[in-house]
Protein backbone atom coordinates (compact mmCIF):
# COMPACT_ATOMS: atom_id res chain seq x y z
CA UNK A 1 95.07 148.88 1.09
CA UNK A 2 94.85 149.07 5.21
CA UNK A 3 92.43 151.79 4.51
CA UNK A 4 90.08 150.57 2.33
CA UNK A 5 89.72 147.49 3.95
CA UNK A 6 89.10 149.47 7.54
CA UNK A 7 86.77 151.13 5.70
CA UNK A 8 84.37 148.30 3.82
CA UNK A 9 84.48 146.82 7.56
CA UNK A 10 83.03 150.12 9.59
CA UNK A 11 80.50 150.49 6.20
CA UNK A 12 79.35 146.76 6.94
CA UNK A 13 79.61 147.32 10.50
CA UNK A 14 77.11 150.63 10.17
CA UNK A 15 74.72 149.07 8.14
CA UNK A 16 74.35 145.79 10.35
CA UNK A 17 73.96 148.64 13.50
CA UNK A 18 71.43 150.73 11.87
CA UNK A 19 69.64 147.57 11.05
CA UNK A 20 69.59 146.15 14.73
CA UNK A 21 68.50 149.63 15.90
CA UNK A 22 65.72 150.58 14.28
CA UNK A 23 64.55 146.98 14.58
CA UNK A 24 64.12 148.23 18.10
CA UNK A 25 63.16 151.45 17.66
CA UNK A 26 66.33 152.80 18.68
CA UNK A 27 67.98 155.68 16.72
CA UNK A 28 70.37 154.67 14.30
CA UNK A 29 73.04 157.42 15.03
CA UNK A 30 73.09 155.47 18.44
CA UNK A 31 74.33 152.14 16.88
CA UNK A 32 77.24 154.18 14.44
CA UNK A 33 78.52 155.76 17.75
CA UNK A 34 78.69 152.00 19.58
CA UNK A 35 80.32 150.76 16.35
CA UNK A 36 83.23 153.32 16.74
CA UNK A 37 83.31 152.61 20.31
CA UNK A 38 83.30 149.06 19.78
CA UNK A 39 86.19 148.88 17.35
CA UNK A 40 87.93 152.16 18.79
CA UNK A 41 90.18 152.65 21.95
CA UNK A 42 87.56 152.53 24.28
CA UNK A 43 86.83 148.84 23.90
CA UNK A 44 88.71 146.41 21.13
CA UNK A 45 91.24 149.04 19.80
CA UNK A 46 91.10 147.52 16.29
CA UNK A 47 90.30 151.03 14.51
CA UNK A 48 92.02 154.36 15.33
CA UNK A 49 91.20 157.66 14.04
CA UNK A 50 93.77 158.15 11.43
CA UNK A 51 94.24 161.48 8.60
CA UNK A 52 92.10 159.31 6.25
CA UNK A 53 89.47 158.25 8.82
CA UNK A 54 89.70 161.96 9.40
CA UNK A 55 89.11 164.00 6.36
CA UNK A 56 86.27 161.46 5.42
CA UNK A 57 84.76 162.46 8.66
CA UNK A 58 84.69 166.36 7.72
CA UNK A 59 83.18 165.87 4.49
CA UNK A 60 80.45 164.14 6.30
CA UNK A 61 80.04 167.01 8.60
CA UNK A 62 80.00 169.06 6.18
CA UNK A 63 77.64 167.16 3.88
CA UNK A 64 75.37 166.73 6.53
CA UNK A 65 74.83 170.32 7.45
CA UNK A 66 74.12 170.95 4.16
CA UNK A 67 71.50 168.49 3.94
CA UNK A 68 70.22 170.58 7.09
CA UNK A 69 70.05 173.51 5.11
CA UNK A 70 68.42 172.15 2.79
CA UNK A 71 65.69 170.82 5.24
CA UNK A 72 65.04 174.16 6.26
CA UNK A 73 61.73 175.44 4.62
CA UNK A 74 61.66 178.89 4.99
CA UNK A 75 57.84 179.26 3.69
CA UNK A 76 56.72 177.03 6.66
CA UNK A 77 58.58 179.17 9.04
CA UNK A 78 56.84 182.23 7.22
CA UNK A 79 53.59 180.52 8.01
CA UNK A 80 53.75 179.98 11.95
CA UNK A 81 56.55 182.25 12.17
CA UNK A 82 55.18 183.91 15.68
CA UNK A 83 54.85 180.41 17.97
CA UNK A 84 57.72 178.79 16.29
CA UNK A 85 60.11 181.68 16.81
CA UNK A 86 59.02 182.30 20.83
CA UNK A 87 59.32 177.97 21.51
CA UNK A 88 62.70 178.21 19.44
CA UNK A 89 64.55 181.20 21.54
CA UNK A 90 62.61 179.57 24.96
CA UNK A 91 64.06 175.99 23.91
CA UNK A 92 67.69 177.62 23.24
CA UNK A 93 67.84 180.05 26.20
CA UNK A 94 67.00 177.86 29.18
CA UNK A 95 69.31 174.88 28.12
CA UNK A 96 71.91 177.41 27.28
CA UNK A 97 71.37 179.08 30.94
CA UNK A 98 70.73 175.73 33.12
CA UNK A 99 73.00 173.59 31.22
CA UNK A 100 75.67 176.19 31.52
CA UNK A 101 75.40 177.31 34.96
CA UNK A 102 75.20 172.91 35.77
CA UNK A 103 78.41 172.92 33.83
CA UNK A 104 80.33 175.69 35.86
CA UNK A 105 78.85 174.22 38.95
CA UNK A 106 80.81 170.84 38.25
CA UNK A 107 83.99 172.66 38.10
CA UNK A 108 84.11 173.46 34.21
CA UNK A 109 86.12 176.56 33.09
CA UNK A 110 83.72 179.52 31.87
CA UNK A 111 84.31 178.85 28.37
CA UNK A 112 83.73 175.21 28.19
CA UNK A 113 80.57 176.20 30.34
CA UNK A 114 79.24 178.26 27.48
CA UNK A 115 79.88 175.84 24.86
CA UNK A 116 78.37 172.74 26.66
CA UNK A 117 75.60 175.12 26.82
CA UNK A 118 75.91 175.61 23.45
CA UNK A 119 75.71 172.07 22.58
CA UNK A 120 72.57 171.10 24.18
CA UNK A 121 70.70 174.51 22.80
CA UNK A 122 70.20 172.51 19.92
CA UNK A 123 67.67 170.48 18.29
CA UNK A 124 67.61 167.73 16.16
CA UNK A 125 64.49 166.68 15.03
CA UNK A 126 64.66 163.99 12.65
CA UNK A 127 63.79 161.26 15.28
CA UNK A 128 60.82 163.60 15.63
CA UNK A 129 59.45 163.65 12.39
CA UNK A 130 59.43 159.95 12.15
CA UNK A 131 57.52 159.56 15.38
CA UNK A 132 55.06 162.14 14.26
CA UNK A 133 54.64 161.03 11.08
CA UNK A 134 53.81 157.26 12.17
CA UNK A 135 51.23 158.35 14.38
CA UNK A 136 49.68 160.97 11.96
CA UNK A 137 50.94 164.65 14.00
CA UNK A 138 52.70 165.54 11.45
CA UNK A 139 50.44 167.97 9.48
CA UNK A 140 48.76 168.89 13.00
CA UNK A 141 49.44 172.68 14.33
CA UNK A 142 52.09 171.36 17.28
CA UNK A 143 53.64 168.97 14.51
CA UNK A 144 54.25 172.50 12.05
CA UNK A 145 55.21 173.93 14.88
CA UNK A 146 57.79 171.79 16.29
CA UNK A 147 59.43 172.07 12.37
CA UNK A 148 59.21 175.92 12.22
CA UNK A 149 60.91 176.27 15.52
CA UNK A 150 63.59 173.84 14.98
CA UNK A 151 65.13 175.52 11.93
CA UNK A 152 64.81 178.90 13.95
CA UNK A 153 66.65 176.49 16.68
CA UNK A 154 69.26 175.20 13.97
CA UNK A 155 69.70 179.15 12.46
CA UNK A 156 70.33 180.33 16.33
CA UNK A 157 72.72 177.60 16.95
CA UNK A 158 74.76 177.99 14.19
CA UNK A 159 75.36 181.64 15.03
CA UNK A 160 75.85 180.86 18.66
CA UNK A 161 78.37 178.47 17.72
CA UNK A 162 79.91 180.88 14.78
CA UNK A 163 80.48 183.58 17.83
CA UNK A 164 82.08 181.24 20.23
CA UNK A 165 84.55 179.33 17.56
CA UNK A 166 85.19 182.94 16.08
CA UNK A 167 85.97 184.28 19.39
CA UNK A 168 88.52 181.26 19.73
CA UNK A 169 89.65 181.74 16.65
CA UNK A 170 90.51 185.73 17.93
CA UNK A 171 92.15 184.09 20.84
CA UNK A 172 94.99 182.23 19.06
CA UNK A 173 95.92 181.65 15.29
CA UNK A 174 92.79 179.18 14.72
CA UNK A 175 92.05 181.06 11.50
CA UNK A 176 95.78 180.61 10.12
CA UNK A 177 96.05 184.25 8.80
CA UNK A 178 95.29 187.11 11.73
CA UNK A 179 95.39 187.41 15.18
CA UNK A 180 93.78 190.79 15.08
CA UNK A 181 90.39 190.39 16.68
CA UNK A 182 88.40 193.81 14.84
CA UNK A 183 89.70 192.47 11.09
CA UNK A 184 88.18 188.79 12.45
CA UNK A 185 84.97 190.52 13.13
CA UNK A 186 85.42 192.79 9.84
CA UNK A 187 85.83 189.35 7.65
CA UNK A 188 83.21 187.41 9.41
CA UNK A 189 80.49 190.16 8.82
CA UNK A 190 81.48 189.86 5.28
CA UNK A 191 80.87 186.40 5.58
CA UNK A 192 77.54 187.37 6.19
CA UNK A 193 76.95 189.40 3.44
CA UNK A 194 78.14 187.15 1.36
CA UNK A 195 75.56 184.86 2.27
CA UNK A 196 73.14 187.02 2.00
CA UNK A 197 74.30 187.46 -1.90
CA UNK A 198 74.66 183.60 -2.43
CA UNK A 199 71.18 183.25 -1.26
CA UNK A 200 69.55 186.45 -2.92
CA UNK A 201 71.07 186.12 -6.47
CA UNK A 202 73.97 183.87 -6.33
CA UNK A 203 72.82 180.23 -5.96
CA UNK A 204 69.50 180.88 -8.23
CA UNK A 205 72.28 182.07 -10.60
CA UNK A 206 74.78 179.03 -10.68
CA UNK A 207 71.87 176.55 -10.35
CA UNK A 208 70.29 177.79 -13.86
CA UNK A 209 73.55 177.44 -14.73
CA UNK A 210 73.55 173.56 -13.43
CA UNK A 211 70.63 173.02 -15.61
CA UNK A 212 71.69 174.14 -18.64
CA UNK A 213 75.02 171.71 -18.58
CA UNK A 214 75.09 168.01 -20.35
CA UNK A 215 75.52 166.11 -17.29
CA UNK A 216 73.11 164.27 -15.22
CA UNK A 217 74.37 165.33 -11.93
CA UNK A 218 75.15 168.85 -12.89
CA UNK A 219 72.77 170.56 -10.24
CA UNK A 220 74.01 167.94 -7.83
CA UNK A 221 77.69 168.75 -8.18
CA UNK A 222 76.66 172.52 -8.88
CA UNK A 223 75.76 172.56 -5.46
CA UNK A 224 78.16 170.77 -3.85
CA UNK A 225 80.47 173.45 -5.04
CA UNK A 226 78.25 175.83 -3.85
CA UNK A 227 78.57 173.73 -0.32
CA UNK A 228 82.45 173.68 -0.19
CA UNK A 229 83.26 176.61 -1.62
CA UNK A 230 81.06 178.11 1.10
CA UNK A 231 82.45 176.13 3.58
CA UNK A 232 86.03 176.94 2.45
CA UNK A 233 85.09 180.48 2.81
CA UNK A 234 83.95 180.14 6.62
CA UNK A 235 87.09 178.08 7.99
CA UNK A 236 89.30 181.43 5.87
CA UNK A 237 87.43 183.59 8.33
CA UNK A 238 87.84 181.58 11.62
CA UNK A 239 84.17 180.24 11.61
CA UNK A 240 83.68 176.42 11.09
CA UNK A 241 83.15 174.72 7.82
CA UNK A 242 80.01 173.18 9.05
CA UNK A 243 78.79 176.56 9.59
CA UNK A 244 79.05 177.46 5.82
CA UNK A 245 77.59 174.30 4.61
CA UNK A 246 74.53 174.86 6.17
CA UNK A 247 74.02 178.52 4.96
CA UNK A 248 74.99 177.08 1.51
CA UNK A 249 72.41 174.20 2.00
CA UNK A 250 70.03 177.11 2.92
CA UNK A 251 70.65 178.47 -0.41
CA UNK A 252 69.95 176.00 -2.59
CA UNK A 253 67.23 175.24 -0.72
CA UNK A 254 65.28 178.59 -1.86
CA UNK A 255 66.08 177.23 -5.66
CA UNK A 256 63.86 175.43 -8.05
CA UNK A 257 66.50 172.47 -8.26
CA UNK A 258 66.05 171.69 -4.58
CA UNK A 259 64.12 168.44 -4.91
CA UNK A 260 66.53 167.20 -7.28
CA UNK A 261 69.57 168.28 -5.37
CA UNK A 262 68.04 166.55 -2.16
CA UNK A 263 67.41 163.56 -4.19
CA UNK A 264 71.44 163.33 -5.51
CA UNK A 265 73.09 164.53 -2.40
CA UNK A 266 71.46 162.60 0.41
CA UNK A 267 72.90 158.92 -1.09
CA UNK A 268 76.32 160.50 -1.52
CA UNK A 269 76.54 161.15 2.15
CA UNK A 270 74.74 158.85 3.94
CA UNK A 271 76.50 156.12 1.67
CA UNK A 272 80.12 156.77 3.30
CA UNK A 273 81.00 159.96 4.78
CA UNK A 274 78.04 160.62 6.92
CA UNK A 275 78.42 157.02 9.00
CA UNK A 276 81.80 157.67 9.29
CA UNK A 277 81.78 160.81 11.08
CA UNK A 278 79.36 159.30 13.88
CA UNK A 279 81.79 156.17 13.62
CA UNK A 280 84.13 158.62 14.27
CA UNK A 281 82.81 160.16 17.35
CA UNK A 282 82.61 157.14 18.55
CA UNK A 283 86.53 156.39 18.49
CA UNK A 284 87.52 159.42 20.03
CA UNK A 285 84.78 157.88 23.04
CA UNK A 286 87.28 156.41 26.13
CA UNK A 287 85.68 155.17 29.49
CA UNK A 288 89.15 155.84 31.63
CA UNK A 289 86.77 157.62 33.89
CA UNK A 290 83.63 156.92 33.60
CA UNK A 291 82.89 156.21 37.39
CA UNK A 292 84.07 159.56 38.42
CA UNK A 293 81.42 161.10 35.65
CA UNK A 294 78.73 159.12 36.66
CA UNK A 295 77.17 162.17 38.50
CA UNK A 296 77.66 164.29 35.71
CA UNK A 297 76.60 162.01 33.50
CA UNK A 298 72.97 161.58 35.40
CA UNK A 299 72.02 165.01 36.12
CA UNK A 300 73.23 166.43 32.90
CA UNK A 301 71.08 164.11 30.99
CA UNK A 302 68.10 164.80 33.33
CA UNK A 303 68.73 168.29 32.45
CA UNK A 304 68.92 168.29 28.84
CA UNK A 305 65.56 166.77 28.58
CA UNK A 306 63.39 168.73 31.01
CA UNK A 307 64.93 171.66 29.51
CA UNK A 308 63.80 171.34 25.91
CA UNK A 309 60.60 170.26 27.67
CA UNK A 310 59.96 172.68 29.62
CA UNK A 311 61.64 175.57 27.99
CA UNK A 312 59.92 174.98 24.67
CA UNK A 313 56.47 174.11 26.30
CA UNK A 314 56.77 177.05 28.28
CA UNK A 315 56.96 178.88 24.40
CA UNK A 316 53.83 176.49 23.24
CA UNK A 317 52.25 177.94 26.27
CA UNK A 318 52.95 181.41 26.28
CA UNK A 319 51.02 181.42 22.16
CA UNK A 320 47.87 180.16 23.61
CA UNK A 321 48.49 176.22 23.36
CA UNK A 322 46.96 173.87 25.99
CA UNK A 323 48.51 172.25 28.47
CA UNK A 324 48.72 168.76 26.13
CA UNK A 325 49.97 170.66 23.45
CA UNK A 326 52.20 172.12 25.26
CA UNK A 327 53.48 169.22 26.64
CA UNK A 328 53.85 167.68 22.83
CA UNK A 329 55.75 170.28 21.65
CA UNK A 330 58.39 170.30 24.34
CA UNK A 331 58.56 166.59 23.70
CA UNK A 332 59.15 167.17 20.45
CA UNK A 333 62.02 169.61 20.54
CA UNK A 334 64.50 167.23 23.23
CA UNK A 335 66.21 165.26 20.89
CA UNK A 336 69.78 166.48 20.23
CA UNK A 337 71.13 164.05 17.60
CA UNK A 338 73.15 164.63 14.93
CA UNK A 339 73.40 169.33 15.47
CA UNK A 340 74.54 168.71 19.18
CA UNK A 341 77.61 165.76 18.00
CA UNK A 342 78.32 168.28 15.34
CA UNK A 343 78.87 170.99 17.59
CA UNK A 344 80.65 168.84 20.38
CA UNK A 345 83.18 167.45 17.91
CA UNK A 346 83.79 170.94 16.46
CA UNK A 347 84.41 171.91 20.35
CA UNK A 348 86.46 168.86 20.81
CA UNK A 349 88.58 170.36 17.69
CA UNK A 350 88.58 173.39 18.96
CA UNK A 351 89.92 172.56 22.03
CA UNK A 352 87.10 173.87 24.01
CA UNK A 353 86.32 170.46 25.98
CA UNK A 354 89.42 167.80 26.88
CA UNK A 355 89.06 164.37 26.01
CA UNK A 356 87.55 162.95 29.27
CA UNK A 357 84.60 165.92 29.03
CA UNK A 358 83.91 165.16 25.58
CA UNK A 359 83.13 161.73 25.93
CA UNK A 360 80.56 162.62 29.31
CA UNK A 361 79.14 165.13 26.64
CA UNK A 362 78.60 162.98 24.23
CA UNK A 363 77.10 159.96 26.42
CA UNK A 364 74.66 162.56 27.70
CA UNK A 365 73.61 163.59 24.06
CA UNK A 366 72.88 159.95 23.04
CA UNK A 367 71.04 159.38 26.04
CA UNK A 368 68.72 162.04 25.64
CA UNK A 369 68.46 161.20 21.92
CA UNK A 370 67.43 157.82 23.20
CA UNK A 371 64.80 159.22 25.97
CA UNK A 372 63.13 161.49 23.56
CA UNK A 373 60.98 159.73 21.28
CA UNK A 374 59.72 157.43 24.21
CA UNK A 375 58.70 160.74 25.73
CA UNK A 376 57.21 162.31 22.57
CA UNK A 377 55.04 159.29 21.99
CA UNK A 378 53.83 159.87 25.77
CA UNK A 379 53.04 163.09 24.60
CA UNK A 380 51.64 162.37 21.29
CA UNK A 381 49.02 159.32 23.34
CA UNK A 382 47.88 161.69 25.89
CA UNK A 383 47.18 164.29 23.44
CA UNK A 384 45.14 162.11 21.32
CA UNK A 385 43.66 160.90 24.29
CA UNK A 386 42.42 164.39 25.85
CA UNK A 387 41.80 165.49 22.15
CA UNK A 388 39.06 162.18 22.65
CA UNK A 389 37.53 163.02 25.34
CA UNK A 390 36.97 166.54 24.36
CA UNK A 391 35.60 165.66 21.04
């Protein structure tokens, strides 16, 4: 009864958040995180992040990387496949090098180094598309572009983060079933193909199938067994769920029955489980020492933007953009959001970053995720501007 109390509170409490945040143009992942640390240990200690709290939290991960798959148009990649592939591996290798060199310089162990460089190779780009879409840059060649490159971004950060978490998993008894590094390799490359299959034959197959039942949500819950089974089958070879429910979202995506799967699954996670796994990163947040990470804190975030910017621009560049355009699609690419919390908290599980790093890492995420679309409408105005003048 505790429970479901706790949780019609944190529901109300999200909603109320999102509402105040967007109401300021703030992005509503920020408010879920403050409600959780809020209501969490860092602050009132009213909610703590129990086995409940807990499982509801990794159905929303995994929910929402399947709605990531599913975002992931493949034909639009096909289309400006050349730019968006050169500002996606710029935009992942320089925060991956600066951010993990930074990292190592402030006394982090090598591994933790890579991961935090991990984390903020990402790209999240849903704050993005709304800022581009209200000022009409969405169906411009830098707006396509920014979306082609970001789910090359996503694909490259899931493998980067399927490597490290498998190479953890080789490192102790993560996976529950070997210690034997060459048969973790052997079963995660037959992950792979199995992925493949899903996606060549397999999910067109069991989708048909979907529509052909006497249900109304057949195709909906068709693929949500697609999603866990998927997911299931990545955590049995040492890899994370989250990293199966994307592929699996990926999937479906390349079916006829995508528009209608979108349609079903996106209430069924952003109703509960998605809010509460931001919720949740919030109440694993404490501020203990907070002082002491100040400098961290500061340069890290300073970092994580002008590396996107630059990194990416320097891709935009390097396919014959201007200078403006340039500059928008590095602007466009900075926001971390909800890939980079996904991969912290998986790190956090993992045991790759302690308790006092994981909440520096995550302030510096949010912050970024709050700088970016102030710096992407810069971007978008002085485009416009030049594009004026040139006219």
């Amino acid at each position: 009864m505790l429970f479901i109390a706790t949780l019609a509170g944190l529901l109300l409490a999200d909603q109320v958040a999102i509402h105040l945040c967007r109401r300021v143009e703030i992005p509503g992942v920020v408010g879920e995180i403050l409600i959780g640390v809020i209501l969490g240990p860092a602050l009132l200690g009213w909610v703590h992040l129990n086995s409940l709290l807990n499982e509801f939290q990794v159905i929303g991960v995994i929910i929402l990387m399947f709605i990531g798959g599913l975002e992931s148009d493949l034909n639009l990649l096909k289309k400006y496949i050349k730019p968006a592939m050169v500002v996606a591996v710029m935009g992942v290798v320089v925060p991956f090098a600066v951010m993990g060199l930074a990292s190592y310089a402030f006394g982090f162990p090598w591994l933790a180094s890579l991961f935090i460089g991990t984390i903020f190779s990402a790209t999240s780009i849903s704050i993005s598309i709304s800022v581009m879409n209200e000022y009409h840059y969405l169906e411009t060649k830098e707006g396509t572009v920014i979306l082609g490159a970001a789910i090359v971004d996503d694909i490259i950060g899931v493998l980067m983060l399927s490597l490290l978490v498998g190479f953890m998993s080789g490192g102790n008894q993560a996976a529950g079933h070997t210690t034997n590094i060459g048969l973790l390799l052997l079963e995660q490359a037959g992950f792979f193909v199995l992925v493949y299959l899903l996606v060549r034959w397999l999910a067109p197959y069991l989708m048909r199938l979907g529509e052909h039942l006497l249900s109304q949500v057949s195709e909906t819950v068709m693929s949500l067994v697609i999603c866990l089974s998927l997911a299931a089958a990545a955590e049995f070879v040492g890899l994370s769920a989250a990293v199966g429910a994307f592929f699996a979202g990926v999937a479906v995506a390349q079916t006829k029955s995508h528009s209608k799967v979108e349609h079903g699954i996106e209430p069924i996670g952003y109703a509960v489980f998605i809010p509460i796994f931001f919720i949740s990163i919030g109440l694993n947040i404490k501020f203990e020492h907070l002082l002491e990470s100040l400098p961290f804190i500061i340069i890290m975030t300073i970092l994580a933007c002008l590396t996107k910017l630059l990194g990416c621009g320097l891709g935009a560049k390097m396919n014959g953009f201007t200078l403006d355009s340039s500059y928008l699609v590095g602007a466009g690419m900075i926001s971390r959001g909800e890939m980079a919390l996904i991969t912290a908290q998986i790190g956090f599980e993992a045991h790759l970053l302690s308790e006092t790093y994981y909440t520096d890492v995550i302030i510096v995420i949010v912050l970024a995720t709050v700088i970016a679309p102030f710096m992407l409408k810069h971007a978008i105005k002085r485009h416009a501007k030049h594009e004026v003048s040139t006219a």
